[in-house]
Protein backbone atom coordinates (compact mmCIF):
# COMPACT_ATOMS: atom_id res chain seq x y z
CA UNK A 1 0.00 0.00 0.00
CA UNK A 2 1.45 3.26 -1.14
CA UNK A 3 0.42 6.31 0.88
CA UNK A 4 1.48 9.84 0.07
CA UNK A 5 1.68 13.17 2.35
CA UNK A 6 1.13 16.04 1.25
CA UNK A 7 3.48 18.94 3.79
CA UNK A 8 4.89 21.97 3.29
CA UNK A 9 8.79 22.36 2.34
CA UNK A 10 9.70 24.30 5.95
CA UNK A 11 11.98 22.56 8.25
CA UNK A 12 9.16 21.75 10.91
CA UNK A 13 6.40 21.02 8.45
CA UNK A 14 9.18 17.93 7.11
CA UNK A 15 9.97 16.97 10.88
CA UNK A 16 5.94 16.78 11.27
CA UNK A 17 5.65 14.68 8.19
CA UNK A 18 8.39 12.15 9.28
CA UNK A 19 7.20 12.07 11.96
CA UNK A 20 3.67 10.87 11.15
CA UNK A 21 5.27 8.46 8.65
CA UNK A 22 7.70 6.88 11.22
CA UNK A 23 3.95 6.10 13.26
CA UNK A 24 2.50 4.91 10.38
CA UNK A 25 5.61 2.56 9.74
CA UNK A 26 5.13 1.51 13.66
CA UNK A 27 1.93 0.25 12.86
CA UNK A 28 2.71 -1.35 9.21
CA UNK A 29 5.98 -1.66 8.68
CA UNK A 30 5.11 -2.97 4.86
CA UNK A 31 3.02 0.19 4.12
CA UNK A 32 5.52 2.66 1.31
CA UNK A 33 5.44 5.90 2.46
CA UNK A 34 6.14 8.65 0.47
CA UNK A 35 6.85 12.39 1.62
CA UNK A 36 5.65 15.22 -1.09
CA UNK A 37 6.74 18.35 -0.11
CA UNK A 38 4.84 21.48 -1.85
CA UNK A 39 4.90 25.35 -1.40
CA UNK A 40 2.25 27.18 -0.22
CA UNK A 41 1.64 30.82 -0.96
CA UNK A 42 2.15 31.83 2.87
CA UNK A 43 5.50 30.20 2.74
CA UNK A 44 6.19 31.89 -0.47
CA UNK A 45 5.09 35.52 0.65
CA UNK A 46 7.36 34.91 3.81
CA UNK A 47 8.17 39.12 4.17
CA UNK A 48 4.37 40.19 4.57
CA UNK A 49 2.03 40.05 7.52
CA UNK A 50 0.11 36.96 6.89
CA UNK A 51 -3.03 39.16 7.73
CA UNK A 52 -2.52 40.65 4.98
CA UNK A 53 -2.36 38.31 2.24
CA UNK A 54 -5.01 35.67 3.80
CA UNK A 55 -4.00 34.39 7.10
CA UNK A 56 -2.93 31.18 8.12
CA UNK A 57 -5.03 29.02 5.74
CA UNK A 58 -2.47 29.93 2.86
CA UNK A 59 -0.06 27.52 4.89
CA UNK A 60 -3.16 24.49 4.68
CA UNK A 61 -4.87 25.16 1.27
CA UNK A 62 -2.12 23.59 -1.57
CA UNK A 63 -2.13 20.96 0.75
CA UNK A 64 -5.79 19.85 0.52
CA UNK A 65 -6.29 20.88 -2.94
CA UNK A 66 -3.23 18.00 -3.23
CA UNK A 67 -5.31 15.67 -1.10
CA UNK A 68 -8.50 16.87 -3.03
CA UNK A 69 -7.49 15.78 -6.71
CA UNK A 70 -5.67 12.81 -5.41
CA UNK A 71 -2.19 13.92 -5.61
CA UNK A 72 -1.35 12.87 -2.05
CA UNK A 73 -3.68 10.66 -0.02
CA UNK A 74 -3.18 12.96 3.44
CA UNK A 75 -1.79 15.87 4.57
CA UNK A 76 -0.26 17.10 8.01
CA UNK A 77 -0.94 20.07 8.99
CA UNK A 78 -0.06 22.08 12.41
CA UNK A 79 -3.64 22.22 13.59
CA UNK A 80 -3.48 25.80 15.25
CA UNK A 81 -3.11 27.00 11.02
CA UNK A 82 -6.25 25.21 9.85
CA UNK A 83 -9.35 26.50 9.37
CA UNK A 84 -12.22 25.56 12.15
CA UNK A 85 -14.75 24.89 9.28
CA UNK A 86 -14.33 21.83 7.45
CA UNK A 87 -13.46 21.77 3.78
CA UNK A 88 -16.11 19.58 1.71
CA UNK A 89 -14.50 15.97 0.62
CA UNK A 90 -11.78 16.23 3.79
CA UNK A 91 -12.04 15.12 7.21
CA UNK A 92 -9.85 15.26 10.16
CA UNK A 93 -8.94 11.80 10.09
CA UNK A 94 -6.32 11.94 13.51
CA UNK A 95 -5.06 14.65 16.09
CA UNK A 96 -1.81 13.13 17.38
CA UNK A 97 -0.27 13.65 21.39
CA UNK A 98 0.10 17.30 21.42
CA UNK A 99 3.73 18.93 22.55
CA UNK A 100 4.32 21.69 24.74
CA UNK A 101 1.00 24.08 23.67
CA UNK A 102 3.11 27.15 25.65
CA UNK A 103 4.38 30.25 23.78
CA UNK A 104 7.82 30.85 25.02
CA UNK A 105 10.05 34.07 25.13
CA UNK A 106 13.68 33.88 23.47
CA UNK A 107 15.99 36.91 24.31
CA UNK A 108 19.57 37.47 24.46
CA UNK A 109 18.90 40.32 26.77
CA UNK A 110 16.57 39.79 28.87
CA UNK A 111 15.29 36.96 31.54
CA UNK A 112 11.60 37.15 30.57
CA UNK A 113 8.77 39.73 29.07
CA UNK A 114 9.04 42.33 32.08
CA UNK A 115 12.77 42.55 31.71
CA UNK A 116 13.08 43.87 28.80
CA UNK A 117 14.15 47.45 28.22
CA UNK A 118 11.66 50.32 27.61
CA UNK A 119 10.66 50.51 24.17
CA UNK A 120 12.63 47.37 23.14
CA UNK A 121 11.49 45.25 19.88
CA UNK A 122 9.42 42.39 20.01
CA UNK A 123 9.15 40.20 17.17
CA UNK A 124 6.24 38.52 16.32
CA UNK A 125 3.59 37.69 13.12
CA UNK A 126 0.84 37.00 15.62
CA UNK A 127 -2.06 39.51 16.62
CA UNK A 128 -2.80 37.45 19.26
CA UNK A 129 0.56 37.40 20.58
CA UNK A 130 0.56 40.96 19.69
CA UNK A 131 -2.50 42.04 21.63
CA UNK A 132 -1.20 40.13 25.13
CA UNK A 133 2.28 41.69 24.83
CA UNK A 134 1.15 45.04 24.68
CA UNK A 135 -1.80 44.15 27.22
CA UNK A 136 1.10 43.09 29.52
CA UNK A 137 3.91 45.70 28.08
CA UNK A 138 2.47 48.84 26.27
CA UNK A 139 5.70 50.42 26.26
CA UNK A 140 7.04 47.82 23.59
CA UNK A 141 7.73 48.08 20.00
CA UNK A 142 6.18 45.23 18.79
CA UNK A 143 7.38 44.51 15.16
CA UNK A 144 6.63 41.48 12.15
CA UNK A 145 8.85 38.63 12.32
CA UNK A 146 7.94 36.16 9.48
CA UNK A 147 9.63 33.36 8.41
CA UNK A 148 10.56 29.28 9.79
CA UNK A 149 11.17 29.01 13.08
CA UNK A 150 15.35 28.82 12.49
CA UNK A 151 15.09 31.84 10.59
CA UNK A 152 13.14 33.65 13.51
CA UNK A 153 15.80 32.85 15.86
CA UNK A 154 18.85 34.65 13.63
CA UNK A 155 17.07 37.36 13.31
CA UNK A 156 17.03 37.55 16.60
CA UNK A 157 21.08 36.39 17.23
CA UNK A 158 21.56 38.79 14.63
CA UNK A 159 20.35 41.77 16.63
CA UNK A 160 17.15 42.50 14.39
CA UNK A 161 15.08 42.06 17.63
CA UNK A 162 15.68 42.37 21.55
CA UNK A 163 13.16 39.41 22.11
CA UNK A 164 10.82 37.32 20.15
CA UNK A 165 8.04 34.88 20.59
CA UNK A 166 7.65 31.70 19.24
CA UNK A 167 5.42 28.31 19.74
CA UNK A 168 7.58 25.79 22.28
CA UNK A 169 6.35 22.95 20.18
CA UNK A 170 7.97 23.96 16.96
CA UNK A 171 11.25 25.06 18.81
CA UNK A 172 11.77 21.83 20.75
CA UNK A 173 10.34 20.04 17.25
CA UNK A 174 13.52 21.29 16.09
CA UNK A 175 15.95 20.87 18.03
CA UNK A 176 16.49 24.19 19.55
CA UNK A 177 15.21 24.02 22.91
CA UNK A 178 18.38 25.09 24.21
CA UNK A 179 17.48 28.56 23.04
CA UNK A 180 14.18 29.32 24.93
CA UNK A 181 15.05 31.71 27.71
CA UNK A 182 11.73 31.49 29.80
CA UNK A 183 8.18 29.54 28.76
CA UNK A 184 5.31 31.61 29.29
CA UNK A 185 2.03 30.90 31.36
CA UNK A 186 -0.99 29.61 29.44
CA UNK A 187 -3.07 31.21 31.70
CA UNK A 188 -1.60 34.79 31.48
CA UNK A 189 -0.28 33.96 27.73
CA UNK A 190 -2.99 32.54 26.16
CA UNK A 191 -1.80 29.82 23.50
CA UNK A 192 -3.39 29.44 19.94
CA UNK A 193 -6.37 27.15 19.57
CA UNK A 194 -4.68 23.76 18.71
CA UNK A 195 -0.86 24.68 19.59
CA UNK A 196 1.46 21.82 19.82
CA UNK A 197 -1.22 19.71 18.25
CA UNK A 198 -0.56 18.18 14.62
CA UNK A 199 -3.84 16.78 12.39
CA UNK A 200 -3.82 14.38 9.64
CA UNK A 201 -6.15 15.20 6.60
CA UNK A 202 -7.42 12.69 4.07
CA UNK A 203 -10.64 12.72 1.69
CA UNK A 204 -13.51 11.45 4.02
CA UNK A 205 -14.73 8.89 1.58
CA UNK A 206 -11.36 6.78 2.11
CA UNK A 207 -12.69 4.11 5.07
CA UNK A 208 -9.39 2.27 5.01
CA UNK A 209 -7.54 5.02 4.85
CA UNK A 210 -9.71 6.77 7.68
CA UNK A 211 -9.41 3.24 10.10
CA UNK A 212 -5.55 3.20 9.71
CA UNK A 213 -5.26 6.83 10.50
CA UNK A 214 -7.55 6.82 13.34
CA UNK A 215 -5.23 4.93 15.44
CA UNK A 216 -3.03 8.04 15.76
CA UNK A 217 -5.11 9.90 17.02
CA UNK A 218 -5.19 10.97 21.27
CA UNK A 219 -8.08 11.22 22.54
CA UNK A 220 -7.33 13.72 25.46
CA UNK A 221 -5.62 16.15 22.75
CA UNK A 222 -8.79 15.65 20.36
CA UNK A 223 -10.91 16.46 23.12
CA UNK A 224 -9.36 19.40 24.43
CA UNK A 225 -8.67 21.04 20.94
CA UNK A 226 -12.32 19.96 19.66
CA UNK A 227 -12.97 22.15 22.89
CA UNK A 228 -10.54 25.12 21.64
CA UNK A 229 -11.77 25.35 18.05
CA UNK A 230 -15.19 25.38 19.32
CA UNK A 231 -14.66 28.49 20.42
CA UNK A 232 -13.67 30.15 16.86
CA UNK A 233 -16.52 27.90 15.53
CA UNK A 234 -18.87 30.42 17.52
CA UNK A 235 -17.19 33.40 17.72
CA UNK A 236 -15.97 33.50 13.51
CA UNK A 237 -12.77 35.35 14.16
CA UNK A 238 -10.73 36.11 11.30
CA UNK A 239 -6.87 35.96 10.84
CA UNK A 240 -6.77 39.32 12.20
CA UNK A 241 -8.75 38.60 15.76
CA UNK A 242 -6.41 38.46 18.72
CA UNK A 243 -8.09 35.53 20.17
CA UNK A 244 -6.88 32.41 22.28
CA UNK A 245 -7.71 29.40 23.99
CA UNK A 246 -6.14 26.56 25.70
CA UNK A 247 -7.99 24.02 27.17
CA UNK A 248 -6.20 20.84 29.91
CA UNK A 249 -7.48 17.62 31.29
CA UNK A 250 -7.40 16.30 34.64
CA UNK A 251 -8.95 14.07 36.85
CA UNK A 252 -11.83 13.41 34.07
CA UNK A 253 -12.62 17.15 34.22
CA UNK A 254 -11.69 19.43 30.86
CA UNK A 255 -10.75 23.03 31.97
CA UNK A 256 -10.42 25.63 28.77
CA UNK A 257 -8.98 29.04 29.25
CA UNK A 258 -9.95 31.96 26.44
CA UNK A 259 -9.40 35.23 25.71
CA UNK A 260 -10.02 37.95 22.68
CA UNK A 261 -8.56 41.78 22.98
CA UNK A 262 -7.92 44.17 20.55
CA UNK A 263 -4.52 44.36 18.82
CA UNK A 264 -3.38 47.67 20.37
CA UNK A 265 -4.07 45.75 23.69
CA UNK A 266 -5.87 48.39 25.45
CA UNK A 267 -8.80 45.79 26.01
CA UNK A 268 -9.02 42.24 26.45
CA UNK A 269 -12.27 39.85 27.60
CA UNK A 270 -11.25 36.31 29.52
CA UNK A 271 -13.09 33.31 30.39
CA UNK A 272 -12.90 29.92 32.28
CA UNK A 273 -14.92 27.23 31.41
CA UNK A 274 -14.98 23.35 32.27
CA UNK A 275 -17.04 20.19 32.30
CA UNK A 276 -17.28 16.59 31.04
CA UNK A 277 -14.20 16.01 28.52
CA UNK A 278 -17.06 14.23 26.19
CA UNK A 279 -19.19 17.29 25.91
CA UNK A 280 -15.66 18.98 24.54
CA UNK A 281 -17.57 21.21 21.79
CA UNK A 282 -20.43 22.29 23.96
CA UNK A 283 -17.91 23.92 26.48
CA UNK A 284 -16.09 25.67 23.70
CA UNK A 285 -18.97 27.08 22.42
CA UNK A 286 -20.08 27.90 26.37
CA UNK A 287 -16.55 29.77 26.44
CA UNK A 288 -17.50 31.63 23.41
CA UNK A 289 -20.91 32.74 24.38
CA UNK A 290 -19.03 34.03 27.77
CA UNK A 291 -16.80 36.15 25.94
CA UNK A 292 -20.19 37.55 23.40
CA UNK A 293 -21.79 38.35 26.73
CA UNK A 294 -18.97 40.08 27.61
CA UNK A 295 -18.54 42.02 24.73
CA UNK A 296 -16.37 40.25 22.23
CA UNK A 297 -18.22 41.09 18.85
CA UNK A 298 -16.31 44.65 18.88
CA UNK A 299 -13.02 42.75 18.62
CA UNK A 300 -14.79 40.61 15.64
CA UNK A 301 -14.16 41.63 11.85
């Protein structure tokens, strides 16, 4: 049986895909595997906010065309860059164990956010990340760092930025967790919906396909981003809407943290949510109604 994945060219997106194929191989050794790497049109327009050119989905959409016209049979995808609404003829066929969901800071200069100099740069791509530094820091300049996460991190050894923030996932991914210089709090720091957590894609009419793949995926990391992206599933946000949410499980109980603010900072709405990890989408969608109630629809475009 020869499978194909469809995953972008950038160093993580290729550690992802391995990595999916080395499970795969775990569970068949006799399957043939084969990796097909393809460029997406947010990897290509790497010096422009991604706000500005479509958001994240420009990172997911070659790749399910691909899986679409049969070109590759899945794709894997960092979850937090997907879409919440499904695309007709796809399904999520597996969420795998999800890393570290925490943003962490990465300075040569500094300890940690509230060490930093007045008025030093912050580099980030995020408007999420955006709005909670300045919520937490006003007085910093907060500037766009694009690019893969190696590049990010000489821009910063090269002195382009005092400090910048990236996903822990994708830095330990790579190898470079010697570089982190403090993890943030999730509670505080609120992580993207689906951080640390990678999906498998395939077209939904593929039942042996779907039955092998399914036995990737972790339950307690389905369940608590099924609870996350419930939350965008109400609210609509777009690529430009600072908004978070992290969601935990323990002792049988699923806790989700979210938040939405403004990009300047000057305002942000938080809730706290938790029940039954089985009813995962209905306290999602609870969070979101919190945050309507609130006030969140001025922070929605």
């Amino acid at each position: 049986m020869l499978l194909k994945i469809a995953t972008r060219k950038s160093p993580l997106a290729l550690w992802q895909s391995n990595h999916v194929k080395e499970l795969l191989l775990q569970i068949n050794p006799a399957l043939e595997i084969q990796i097909v790497p393809l460029s997406t049109e947010g990897d290509e327009n790497n010096s422009i906010a991604l706000n500005d050119i479509g958001g994240k989905s420009l990172f997911v959409k070659t790749l399910q065309d691909a899986v679409l016209k049969g070109e590759a049979d899945l794709a894997v995808h960092s979850i937090k860059d997907m879409s919440v609404m499904p695309v007709q003829g796809l399904t999520l066929a597996a969420i795998l164990k999800r890393e570290d969901p925490r943003d962490v800071f990465i300075s040569k200069v500094a300890n940690d956010l509230n060490q930093l100099a007045r008025h030093a740069k912050v580099g980030t791509s995020s408007p999420r990340r955006t709005c909670l530094i300045r919520t937490l820091r006003p007085d910093l300049q907060v500037e766009l760092l694009r690019g893969n996460v190696d590049t990010r991190v000489r821009k910063l050894h090269a002195g382009d930025y005092d400090a910048i923030i990236l996903a822990a996932a994708g830095v330990k991914r790579l190898g470079l967790e010697k570089e982190i210089t403090a993890y943030l709090d999730p509670i505080i720091f609120t992580p993207a919906m689906g951080q640390g957590a990678i999906a498998i894609e395939c077209r939904d009419q593929n039942e042996p396909l779907l039955t092998l793949l399914h036995q990737l995926n972790h339950r307690e990391t389905a369940q608590c981003v099924t609870a996350e992206r419930a939350v965008n599933q109400r609210l609509s946000g777009s690529c430009f809407t600072p908004l978070g949410a992290h969601a935990t499980i323990q002792a049988d109980r699923l806790t989700i943290n979210a938040m939405i603010g403004s990009v300047e900072g000057t305002s942000i709405l938080r809730t706290h949510q938790s029940g039954d990890p089985h009813q995962a989408k209905e306290i999602g969608l609870t969070a979101a109604e919190n945050l309507l109630h609130q006030g969140a629809e001025k922070f929605l475009k």
